[in-house]
N, C-alpha and C. Protein backbone atom coordinates (compact mmCIF):
# COMPACT_ATOMS: atom_id res chain seq x y z
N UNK A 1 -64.83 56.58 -33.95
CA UNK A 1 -64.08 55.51 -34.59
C UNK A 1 -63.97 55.86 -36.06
N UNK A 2 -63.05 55.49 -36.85
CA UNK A 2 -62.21 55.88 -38.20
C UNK A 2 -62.77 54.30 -38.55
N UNK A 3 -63.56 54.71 -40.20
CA UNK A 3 -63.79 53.27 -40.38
C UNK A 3 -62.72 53.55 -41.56
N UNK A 4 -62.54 52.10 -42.00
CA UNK A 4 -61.61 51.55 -43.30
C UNK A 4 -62.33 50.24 -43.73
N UNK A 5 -62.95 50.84 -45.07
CA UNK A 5 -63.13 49.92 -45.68
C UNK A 5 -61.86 49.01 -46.59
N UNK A 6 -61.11 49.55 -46.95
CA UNK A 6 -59.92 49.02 -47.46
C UNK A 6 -58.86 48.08 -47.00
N UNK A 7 -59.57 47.96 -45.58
CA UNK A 7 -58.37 46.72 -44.46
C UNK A 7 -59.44 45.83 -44.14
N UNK A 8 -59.34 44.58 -44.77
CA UNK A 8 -60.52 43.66 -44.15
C UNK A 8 -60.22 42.91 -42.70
N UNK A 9 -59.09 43.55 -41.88
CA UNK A 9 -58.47 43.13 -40.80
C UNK A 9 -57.44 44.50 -40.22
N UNK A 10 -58.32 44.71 -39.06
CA UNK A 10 -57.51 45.53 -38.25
C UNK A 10 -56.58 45.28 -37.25
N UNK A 11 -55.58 46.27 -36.90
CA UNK A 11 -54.31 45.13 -35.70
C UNK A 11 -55.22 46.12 -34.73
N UNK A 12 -55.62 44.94 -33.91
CA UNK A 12 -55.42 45.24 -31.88
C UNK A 12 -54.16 45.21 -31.19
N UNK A 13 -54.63 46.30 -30.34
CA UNK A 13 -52.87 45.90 -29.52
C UNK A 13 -53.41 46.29 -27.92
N UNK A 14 -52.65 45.63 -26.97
CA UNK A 14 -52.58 45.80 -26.00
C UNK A 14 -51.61 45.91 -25.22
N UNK A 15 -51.36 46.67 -24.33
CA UNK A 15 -50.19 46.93 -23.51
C UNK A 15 -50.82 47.19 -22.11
N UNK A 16 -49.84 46.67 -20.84
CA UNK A 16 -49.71 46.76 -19.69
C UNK A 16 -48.43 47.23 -19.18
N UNK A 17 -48.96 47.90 -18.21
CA UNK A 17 -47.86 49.12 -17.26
C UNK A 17 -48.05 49.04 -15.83
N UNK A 18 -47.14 48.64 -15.02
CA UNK A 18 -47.62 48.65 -13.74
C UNK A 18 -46.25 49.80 -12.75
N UNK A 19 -47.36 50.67 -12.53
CA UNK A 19 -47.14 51.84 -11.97
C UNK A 19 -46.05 51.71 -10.84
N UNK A 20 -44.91 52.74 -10.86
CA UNK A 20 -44.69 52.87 -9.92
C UNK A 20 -45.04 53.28 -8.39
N UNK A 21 -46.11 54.48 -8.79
CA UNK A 21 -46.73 55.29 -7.77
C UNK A 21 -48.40 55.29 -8.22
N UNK A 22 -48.47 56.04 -6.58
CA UNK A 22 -50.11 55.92 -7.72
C UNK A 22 -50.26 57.05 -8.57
N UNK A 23 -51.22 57.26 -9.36
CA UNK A 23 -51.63 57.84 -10.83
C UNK A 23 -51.78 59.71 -9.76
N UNK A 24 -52.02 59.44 -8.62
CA UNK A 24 -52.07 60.70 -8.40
C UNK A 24 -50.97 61.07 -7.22
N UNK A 25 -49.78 60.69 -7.70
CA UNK A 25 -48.40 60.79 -6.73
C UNK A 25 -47.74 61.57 -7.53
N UNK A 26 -47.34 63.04 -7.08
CA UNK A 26 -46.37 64.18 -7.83
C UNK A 26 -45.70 63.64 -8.36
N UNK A 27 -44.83 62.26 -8.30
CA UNK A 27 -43.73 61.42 -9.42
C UNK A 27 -44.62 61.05 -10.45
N UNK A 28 -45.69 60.82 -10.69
CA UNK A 28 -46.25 60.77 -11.99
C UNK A 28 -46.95 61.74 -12.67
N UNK A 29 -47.14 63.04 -12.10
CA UNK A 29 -47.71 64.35 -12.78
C UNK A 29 -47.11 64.36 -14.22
N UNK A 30 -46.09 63.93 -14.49
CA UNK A 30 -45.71 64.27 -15.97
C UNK A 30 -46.13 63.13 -16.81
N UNK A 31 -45.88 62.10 -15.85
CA UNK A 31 -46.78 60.99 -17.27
C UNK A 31 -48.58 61.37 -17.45
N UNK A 32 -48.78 61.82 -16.22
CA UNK A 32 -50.66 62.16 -16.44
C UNK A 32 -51.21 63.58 -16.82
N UNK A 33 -49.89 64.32 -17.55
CA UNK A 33 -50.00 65.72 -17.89
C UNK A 33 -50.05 65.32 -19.60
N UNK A 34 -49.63 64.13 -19.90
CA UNK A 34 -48.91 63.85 -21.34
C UNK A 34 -50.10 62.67 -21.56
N UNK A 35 -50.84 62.06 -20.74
CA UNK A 35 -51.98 61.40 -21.55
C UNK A 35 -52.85 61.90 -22.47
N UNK A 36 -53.32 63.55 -22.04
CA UNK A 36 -54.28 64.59 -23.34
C UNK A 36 -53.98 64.53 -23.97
N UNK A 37 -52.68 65.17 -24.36
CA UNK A 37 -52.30 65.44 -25.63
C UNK A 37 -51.64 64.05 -26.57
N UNK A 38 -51.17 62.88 -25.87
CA UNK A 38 -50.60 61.76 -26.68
C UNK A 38 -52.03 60.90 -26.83
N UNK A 39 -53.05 60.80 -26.37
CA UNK A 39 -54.39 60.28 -26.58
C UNK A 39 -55.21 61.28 -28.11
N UNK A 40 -54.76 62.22 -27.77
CA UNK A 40 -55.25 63.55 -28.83
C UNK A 40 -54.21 62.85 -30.01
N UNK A 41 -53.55 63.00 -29.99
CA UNK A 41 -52.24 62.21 -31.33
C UNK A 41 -53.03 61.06 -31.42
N UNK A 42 -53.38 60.32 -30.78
CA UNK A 42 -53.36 59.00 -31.57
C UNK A 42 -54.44 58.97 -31.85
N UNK A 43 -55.71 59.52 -31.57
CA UNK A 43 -56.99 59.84 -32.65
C UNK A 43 -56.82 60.11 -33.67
N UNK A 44 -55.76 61.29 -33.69
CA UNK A 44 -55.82 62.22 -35.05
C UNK A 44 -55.07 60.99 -35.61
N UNK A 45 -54.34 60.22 -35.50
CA UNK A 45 -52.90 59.83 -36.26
C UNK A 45 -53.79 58.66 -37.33
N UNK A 46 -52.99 58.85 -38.71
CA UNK A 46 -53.18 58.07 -39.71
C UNK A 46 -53.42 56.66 -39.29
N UNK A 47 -54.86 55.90 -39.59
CA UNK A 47 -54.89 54.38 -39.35
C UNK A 47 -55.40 54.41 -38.49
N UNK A 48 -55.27 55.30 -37.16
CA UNK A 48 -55.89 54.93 -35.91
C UNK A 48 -57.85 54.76 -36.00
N UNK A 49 -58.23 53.57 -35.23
CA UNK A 49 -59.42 53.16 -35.28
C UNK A 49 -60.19 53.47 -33.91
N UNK A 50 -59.51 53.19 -33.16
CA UNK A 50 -60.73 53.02 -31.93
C UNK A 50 -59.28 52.86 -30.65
N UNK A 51 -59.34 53.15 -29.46
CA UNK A 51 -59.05 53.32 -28.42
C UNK A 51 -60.45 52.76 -27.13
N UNK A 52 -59.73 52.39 -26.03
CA UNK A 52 -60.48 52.16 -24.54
C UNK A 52 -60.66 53.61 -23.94
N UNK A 53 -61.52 53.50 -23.88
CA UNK A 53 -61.73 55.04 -22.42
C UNK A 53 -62.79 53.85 -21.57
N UNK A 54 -62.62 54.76 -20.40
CA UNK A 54 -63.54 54.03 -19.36
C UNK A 54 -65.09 55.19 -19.53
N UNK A 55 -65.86 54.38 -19.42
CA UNK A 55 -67.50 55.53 -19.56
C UNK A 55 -67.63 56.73 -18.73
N UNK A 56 -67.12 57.87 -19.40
CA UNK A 56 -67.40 58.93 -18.74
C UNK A 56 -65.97 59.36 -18.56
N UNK A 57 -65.17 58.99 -18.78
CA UNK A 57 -63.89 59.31 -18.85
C UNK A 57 -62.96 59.85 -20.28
N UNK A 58 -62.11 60.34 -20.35
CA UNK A 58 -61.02 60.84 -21.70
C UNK A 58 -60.32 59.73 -22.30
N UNK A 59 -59.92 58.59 -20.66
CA UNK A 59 -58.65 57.71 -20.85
C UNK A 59 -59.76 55.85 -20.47
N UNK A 60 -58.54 55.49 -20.30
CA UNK A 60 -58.61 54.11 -19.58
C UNK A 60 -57.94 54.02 -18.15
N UNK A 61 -57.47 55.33 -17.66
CA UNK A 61 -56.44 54.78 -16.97
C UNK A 61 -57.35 54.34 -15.86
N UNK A 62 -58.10 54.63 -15.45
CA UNK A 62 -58.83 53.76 -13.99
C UNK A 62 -59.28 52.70 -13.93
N UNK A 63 -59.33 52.08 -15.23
CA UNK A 63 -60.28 50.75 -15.13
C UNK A 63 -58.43 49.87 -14.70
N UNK A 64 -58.72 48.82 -14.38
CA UNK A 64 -57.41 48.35 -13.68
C UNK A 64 -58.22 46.28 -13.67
N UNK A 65 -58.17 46.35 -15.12
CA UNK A 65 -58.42 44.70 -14.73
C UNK A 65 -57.16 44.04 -14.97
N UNK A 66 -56.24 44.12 -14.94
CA UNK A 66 -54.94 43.82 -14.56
C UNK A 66 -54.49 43.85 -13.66
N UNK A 67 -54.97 44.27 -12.46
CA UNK A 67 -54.40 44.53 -10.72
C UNK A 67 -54.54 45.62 -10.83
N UNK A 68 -54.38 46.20 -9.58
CA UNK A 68 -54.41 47.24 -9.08
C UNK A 68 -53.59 48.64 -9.45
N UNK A 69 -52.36 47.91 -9.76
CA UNK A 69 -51.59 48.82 -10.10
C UNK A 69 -50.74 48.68 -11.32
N UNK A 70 -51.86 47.71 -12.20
CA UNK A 70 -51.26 47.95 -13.59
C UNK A 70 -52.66 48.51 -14.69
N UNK A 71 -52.07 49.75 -15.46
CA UNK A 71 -53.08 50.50 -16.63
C UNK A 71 -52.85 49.52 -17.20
N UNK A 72 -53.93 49.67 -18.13
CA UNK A 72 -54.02 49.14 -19.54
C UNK A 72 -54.23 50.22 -20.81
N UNK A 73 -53.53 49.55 -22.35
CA UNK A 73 -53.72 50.54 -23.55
C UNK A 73 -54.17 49.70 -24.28
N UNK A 74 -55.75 50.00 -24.58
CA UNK A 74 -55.72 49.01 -26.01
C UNK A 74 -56.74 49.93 -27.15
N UNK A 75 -55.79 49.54 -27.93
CA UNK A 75 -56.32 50.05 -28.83
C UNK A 75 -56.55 49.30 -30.21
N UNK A 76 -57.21 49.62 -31.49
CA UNK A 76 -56.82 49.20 -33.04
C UNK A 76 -56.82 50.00 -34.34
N UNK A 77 -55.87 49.64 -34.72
CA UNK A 77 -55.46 50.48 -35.90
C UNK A 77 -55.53 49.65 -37.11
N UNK A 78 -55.52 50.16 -37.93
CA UNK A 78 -55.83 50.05 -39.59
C UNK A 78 -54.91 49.16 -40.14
N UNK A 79 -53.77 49.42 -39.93
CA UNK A 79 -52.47 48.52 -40.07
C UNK A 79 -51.22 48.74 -39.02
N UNK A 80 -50.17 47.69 -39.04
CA UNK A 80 -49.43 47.47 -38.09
C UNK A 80 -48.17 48.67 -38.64
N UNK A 81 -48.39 49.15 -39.54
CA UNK A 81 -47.58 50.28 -39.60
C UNK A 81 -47.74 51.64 -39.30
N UNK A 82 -48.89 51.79 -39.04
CA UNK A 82 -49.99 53.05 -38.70
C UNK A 82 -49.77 52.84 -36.85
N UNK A 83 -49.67 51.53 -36.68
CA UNK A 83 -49.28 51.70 -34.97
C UNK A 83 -48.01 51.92 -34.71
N UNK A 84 -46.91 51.07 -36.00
CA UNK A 84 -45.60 51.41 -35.55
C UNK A 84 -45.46 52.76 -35.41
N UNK A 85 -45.90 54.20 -36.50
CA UNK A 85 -45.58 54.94 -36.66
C UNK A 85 -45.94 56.09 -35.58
N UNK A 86 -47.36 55.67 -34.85
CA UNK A 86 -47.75 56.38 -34.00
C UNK A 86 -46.78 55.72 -32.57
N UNK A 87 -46.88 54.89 -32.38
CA UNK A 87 -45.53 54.70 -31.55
C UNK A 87 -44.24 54.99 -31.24
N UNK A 88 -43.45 55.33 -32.28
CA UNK A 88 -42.15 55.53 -32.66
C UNK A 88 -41.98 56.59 -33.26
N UNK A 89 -42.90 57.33 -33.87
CA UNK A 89 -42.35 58.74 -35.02
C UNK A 89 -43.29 59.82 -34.76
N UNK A 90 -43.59 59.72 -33.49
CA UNK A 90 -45.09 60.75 -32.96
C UNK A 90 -44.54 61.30 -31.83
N UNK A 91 -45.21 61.95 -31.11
CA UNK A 91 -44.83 62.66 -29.36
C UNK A 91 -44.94 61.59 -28.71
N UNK A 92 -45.55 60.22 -29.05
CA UNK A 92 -45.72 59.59 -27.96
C UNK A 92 -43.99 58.96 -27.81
N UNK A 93 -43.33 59.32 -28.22
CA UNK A 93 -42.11 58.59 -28.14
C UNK A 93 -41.77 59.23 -26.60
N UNK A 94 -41.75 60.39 -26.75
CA UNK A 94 -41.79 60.71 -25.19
C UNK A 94 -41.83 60.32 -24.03
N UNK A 95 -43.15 59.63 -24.04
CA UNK A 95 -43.85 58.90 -22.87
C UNK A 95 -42.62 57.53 -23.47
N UNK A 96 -42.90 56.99 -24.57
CA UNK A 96 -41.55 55.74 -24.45
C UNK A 96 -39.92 56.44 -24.12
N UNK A 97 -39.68 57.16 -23.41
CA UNK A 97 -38.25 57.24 -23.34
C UNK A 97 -38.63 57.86 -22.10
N UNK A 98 -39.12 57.81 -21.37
CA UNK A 98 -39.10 58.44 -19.94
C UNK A 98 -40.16 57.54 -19.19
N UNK A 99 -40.51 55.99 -19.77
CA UNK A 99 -41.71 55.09 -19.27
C UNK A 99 -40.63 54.32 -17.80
N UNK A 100 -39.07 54.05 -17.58
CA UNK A 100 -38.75 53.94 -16.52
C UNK A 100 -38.97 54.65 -15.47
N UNK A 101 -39.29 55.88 -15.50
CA UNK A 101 -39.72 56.72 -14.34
C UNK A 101 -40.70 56.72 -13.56
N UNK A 102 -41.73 55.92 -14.39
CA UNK A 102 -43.21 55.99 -14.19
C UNK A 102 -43.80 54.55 -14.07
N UNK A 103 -42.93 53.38 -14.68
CA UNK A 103 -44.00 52.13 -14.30
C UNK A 103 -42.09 51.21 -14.37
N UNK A 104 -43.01 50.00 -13.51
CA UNK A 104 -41.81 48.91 -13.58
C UNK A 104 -41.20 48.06 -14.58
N UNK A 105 -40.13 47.74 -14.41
CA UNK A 105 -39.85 46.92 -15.73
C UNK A 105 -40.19 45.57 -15.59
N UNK A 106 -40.79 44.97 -16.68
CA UNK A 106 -41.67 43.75 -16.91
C UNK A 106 -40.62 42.50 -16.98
N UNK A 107 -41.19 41.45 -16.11
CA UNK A 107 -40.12 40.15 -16.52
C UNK A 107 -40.88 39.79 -17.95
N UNK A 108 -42.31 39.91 -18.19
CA UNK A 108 -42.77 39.18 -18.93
C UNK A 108 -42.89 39.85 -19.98
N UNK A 109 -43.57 39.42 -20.95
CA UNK A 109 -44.29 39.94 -22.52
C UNK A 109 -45.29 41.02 -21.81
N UNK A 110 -45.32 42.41 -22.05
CA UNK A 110 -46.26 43.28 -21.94
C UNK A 110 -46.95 44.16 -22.51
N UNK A 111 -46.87 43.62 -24.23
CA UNK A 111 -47.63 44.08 -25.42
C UNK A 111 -47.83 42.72 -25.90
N UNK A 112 -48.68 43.08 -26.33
CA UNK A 112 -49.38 41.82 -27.19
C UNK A 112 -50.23 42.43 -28.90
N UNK A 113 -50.19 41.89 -30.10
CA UNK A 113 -50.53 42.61 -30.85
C UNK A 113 -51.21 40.92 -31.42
N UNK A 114 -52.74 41.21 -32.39
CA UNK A 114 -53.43 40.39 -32.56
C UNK A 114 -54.27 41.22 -34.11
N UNK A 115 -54.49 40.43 -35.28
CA UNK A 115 -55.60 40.95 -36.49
C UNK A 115 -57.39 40.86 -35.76
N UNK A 116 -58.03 41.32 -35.94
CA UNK A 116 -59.23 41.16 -35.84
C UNK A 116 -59.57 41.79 -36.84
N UNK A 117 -61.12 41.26 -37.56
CA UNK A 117 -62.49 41.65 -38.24
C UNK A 117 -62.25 43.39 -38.61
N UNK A 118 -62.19 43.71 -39.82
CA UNK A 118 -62.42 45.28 -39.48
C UNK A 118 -63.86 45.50 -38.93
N UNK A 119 -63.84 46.42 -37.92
CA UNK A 119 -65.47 47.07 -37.71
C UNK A 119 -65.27 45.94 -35.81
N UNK A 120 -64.38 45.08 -35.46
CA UNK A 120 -64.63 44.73 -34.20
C UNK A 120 -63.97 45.04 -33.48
N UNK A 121 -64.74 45.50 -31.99
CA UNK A 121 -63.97 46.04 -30.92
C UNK A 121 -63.70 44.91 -30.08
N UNK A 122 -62.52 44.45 -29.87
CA UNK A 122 -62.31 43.54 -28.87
C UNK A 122 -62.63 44.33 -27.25
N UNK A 123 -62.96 43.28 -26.54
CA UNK A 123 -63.16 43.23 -25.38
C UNK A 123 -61.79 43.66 -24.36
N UNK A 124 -61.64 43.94 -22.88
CA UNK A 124 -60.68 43.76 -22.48
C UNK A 124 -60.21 42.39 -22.15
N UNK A 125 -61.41 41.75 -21.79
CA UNK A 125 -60.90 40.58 -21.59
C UNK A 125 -60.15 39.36 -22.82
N UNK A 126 -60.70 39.90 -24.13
CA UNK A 126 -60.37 38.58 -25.01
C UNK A 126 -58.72 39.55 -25.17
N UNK A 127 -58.53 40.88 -24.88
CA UNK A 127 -57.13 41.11 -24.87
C UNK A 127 -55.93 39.99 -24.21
N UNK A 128 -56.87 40.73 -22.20
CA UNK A 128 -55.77 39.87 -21.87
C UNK A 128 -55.67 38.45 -22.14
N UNK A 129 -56.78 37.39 -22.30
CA UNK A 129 -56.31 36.10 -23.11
C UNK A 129 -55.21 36.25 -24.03
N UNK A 130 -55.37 37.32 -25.10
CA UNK A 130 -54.36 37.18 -25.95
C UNK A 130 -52.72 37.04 -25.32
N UNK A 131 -52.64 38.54 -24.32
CA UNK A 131 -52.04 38.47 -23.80
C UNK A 131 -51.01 37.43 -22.94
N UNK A 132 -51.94 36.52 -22.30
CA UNK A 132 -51.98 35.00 -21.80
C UNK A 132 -51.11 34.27 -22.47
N UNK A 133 -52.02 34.19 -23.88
CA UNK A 133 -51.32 33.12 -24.65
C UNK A 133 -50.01 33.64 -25.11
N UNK A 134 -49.35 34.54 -25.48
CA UNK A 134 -48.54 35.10 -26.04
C UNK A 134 -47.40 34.94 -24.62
N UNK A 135 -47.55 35.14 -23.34
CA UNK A 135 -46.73 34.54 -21.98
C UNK A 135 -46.59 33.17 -22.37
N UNK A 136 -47.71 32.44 -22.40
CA UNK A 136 -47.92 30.88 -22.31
C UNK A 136 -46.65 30.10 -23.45
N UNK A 137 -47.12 30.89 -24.35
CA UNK A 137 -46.78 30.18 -25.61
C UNK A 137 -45.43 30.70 -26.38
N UNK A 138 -45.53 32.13 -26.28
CA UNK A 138 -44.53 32.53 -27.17
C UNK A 138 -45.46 33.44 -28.49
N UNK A 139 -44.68 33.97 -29.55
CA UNK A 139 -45.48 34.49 -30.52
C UNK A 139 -46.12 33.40 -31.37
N UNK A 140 -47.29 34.28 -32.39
CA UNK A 140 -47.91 32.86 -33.09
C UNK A 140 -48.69 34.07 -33.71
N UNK A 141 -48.97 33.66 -35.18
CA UNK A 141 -50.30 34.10 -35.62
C UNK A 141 -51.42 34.44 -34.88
N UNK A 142 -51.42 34.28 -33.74
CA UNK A 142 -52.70 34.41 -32.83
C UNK A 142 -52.83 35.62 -32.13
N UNK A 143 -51.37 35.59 -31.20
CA UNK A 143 -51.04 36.87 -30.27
C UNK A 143 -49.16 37.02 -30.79
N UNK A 144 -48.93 37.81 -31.28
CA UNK A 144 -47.39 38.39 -31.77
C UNK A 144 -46.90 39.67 -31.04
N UNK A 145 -45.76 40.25 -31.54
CA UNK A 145 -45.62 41.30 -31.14
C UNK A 145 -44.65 42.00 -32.48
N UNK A 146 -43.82 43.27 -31.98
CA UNK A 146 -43.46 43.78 -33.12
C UNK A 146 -42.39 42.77 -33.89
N UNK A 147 -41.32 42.50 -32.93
CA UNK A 147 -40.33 41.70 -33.57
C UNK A 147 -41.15 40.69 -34.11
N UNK A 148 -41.83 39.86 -33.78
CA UNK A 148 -42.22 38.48 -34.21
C UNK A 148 -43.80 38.84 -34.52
N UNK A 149 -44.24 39.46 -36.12
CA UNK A 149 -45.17 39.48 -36.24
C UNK A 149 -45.85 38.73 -37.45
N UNK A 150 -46.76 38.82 -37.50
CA UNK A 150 -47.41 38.07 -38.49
C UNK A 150 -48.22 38.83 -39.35
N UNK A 151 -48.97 39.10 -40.35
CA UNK A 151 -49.87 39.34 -41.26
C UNK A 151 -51.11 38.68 -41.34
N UNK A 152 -52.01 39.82 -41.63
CA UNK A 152 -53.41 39.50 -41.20
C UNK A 152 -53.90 37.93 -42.31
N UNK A 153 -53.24 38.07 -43.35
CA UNK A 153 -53.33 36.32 -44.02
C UNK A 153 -53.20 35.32 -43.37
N UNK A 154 -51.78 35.34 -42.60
CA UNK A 154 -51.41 34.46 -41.80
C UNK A 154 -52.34 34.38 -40.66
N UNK A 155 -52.53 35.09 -39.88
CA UNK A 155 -53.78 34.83 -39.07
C UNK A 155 -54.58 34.11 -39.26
N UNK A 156 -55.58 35.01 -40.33
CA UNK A 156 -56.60 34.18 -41.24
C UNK A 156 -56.40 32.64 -41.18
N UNK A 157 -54.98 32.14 -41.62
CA UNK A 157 -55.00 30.75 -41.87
C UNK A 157 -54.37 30.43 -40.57
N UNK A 158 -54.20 30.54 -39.76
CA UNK A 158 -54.07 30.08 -38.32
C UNK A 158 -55.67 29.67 -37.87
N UNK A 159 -56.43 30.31 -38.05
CA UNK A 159 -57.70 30.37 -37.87
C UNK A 159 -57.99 28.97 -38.26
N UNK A 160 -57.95 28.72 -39.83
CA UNK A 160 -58.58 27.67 -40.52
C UNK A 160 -57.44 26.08 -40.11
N UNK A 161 -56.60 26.23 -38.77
CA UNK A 161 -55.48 25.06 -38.91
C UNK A 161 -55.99 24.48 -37.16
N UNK A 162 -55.68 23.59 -37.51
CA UNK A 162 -55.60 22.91 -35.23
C UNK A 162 -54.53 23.31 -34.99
N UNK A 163 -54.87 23.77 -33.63
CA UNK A 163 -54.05 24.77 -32.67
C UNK A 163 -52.13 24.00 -32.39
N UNK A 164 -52.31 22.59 -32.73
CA UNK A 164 -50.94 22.14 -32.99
C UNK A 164 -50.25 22.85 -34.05
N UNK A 165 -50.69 23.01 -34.91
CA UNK A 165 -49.93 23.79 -35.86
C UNK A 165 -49.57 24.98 -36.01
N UNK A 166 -50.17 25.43 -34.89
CA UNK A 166 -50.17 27.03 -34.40
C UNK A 166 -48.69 27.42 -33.88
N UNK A 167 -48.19 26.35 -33.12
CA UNK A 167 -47.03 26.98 -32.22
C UNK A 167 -45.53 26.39 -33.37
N UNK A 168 -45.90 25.44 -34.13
CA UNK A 168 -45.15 25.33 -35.10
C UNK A 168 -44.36 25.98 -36.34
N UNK A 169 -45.11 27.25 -36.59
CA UNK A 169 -44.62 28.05 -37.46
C UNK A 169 -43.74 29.48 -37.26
N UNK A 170 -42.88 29.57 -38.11
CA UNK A 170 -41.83 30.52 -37.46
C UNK A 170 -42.44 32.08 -37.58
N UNK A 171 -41.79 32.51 -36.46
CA UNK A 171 -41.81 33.84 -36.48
C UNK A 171 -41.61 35.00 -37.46
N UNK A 172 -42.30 35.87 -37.98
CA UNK A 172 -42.05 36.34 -39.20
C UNK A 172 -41.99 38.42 -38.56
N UNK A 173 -41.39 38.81 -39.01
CA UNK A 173 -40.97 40.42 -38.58
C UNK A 173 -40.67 41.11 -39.43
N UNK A 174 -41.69 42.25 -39.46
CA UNK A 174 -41.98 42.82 -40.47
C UNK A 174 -41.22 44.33 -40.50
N UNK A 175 -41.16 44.64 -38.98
CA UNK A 175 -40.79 46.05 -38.54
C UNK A 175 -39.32 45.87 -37.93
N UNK A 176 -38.79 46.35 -37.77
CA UNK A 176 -37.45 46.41 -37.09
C UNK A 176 -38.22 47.07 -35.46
N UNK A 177 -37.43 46.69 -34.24
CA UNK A 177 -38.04 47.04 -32.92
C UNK A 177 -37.30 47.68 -32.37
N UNK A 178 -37.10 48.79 -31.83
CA UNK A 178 -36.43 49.96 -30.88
C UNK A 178 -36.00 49.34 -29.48
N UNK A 179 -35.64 48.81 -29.02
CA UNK A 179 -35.42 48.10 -27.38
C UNK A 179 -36.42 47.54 -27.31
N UNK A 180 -36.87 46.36 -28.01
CA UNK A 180 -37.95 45.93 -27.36
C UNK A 180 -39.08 45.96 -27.94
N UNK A 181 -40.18 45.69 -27.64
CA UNK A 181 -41.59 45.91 -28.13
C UNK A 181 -41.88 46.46 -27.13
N UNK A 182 -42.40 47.84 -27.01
CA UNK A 182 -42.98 48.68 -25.96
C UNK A 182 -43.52 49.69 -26.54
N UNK A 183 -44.68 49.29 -26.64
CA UNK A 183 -45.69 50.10 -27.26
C UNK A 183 -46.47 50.71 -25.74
N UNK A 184 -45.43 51.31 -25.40
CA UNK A 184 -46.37 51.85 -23.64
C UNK A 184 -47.56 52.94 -24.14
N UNK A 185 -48.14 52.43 -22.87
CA UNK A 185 -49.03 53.79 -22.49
C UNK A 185 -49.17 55.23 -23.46
C-alpha cells in the first residue's frame, strides 16, 4: 500500500461485472490474460493506494460476494483524478473497450465511488452497501459516481447532517465521463 500523507481522504471505488462465461471459458482468455499486466498498472500508477486480492491470490477475481457470476474491483486511490486517469489514459482502457465481450450489460448502477479516512481499507461488504445505496437512492455525498461526484469536504459534511439532507443536495461533477461511468474490471 502507497501511503499519502497529503490526502486526509482517499476515494474507494467499487465496480461489478457479471460474466458472460466462466473465468475459465476460451471466450474470456483475453480478459484473464490482461488482469497481470492492468493490475501491474494500477499499482505502479500515480495515487494508487491499495487494491482487493483474495489471500493467496494476485487478483480478486474468485472471491464472488456478489453472486456467482459477478467479479468484483475495489480498490482506493489518493484522489478521484488518479482513478480517472488510471481508468481512462492507461492500458486499462483496453479492458474498457472490449468489456462487452466479456461481462453483461448492467440495468443498474455498477460503480460506485465513496471518500474514506486516509490509511482505511474498506471492507467488501461496507462497499456493496455503498453500492446499495447509490441503486436505492441515486448519487449523494455518500456513494457517487464519476458524472455525479462529490468532494471529500462535501462528504465530510454529509457526515456531520441527518440523512434527510443527504438526498437533497445536487449533484456536483467534477470529471467529464466517457459512456458512462465504467470503471470495469
Amino acid at each position: 500500500m502507497t501511503a499519502s500523507v497529503a490526502h486526509a481522504a482517499h476515494l474507494a471505488q467499487l465496480n461489478v461485472a457479471t460474466l458472460r462465461h466462466p473465468l475459465d471459458d476460451p471466450r474470456l482468455a483475453p480478459f484473464v490474460e490482461m488482469l497481470e499486466p492492468v493490475n501491474a498498472a494500477a499499482d505502479a500508477a500515480p495515487g494508487f493506494v491499495w487494491r482487493l486480492v483474495e489471500e493467496g491470490a494476485a487478483d480478486a477475481t474468485e472471491l464472488r460476494p456478489a453472486g456467482e457470476d459477478v467479479i468484483v474491483n475495489l480498490t482506493v486511490w489518493e484522489t478521484q483524478e488518479a482513478l480517472w486517469d488510471f481508468t481512462y489514459r492507461s492500458g486499462h482502457l483496453e479492458v474498457m473497450r472490449r468489456r462487452r465481450e466479456w461481462f453483461e450489460r448492467h440495468v443498474e448502477a455498477h460503480l460506485v465511488l465513496w471518500w474514506v479516512p486516509a490509511g482505511h481499507i474498506p471492507s467488501v461488504n461496507e462497499a456493496l452497501e455503498r453500492l446499495a445505496d447509490l441503486r436505492a437512492h441515486g448519487p449523494s455525498p455518500y456513494a457517487f459516481t464519476f458524472a455525479s461526484s462529490y468532494t471529500a469536504a462535501e462528504a465530510a459534511q454529509h457526515l456531520r447532517t441527518p440523512p434527510p439532507a443527504r438526498r437533497e443536495q445536487p449533484a456536483r461533477s467534477a470529471l467529464p465521463t466517457p459512456a458512462g461511468d465504467t470503471a470495469a474490471v
